[in-house]
Protein backbone atom coordinates (compact mmCIF):
# COMPACT_ATOMS: atom_id res chain seq x y z
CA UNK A 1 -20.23 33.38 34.45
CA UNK A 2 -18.23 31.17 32.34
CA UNK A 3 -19.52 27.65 34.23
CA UNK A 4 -23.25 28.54 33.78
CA UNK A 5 -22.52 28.75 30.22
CA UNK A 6 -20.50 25.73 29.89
CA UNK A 7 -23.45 23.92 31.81
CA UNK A 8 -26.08 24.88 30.16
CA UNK A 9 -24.40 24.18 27.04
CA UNK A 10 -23.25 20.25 28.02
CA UNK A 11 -27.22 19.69 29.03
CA UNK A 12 -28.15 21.03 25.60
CA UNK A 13 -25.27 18.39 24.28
CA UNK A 14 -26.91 15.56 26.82
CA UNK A 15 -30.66 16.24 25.51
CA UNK A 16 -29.51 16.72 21.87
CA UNK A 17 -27.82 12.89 22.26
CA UNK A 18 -30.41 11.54 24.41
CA UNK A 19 -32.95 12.22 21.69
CA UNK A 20 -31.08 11.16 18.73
CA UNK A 21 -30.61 7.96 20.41
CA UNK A 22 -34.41 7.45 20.90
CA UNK A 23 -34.92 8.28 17.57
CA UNK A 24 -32.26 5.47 16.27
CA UNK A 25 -34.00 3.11 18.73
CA UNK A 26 -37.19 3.97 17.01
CA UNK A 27 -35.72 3.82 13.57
CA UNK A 28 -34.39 0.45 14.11
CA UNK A 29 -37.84 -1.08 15.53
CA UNK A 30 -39.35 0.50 12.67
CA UNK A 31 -36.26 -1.40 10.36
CA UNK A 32 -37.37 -4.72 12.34
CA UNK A 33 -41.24 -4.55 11.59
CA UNK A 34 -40.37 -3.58 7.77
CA UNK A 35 -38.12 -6.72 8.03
CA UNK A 36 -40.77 -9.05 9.39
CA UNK A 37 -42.96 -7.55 7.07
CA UNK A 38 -40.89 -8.27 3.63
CA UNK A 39 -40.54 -11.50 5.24
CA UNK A 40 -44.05 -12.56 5.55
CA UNK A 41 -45.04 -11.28 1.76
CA UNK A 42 -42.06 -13.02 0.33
CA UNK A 43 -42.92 -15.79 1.93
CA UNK A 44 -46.73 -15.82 0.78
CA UNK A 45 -45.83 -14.65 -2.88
CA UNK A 46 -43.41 -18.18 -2.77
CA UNK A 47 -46.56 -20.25 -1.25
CA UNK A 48 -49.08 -18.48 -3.82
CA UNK A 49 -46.32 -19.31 -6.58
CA UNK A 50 -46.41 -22.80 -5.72
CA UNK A 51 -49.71 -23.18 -5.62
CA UNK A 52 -50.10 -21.69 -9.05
CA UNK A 53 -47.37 -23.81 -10.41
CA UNK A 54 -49.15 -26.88 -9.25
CA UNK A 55 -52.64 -25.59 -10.56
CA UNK A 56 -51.11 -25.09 -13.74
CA UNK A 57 -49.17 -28.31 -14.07
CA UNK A 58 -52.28 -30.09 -13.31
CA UNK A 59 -54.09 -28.62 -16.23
CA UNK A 60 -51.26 -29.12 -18.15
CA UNK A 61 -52.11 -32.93 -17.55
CA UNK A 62 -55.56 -33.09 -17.75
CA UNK A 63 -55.01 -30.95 -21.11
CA UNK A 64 -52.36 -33.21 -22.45
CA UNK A 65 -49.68 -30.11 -22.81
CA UNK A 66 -49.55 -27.39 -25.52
CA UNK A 67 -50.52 -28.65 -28.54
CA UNK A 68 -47.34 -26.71 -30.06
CA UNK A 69 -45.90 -29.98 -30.90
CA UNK A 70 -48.49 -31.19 -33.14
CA UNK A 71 -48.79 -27.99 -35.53
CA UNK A 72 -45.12 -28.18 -36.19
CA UNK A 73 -45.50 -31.82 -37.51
CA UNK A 74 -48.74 -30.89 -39.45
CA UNK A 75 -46.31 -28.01 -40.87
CA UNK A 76 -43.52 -30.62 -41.73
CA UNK A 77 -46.29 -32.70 -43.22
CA UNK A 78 -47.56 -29.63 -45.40
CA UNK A 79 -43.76 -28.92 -47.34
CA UNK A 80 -43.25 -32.70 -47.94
CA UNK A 81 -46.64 -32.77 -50.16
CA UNK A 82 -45.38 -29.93 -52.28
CA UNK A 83 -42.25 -31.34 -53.30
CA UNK A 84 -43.96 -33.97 -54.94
């Protein structure tokens, strides 16, 4: 009476472990694709960001930069004429 028990309890152990382990098998595949994935859409955000960088450097070029540089000196300009 006491070895049925047992028995029966040790297979529920064995089935209870075997499908925990499939489970972390599938977890860590899952893990794996997620990985790959991350990879690949880091990797084409940093292409995409070079590409942009370059697109915008170029019409920085052709542009001839900000213009930012010029209003301060018109600016500077301005305050010297009133102090005369």
């Amino acid at each position: 009476m006491f070895l049925p028990s047992l028995d029966s309890s040790s297979k529920q152990v064995l089935d209870y472990h075997n499908e925990t382990t499939r489970h972390y098998k599938e977890t860590l595949e899952n893990l794996a694709k997620v990985n790959q994935t991350i990879n690949y859409v880091v990797g084409t955000l940093e292409e995409l960001r070079g590409s942009v960088e370059d697109k915008l450097n170029w019409m920085m070029a052709l542009v001839g930069g900000t213009g930012s540089d010029d209003d301060d000196d018109d600016d500077d300009d301005d305050d010297d004429d009133d102090d005369d």
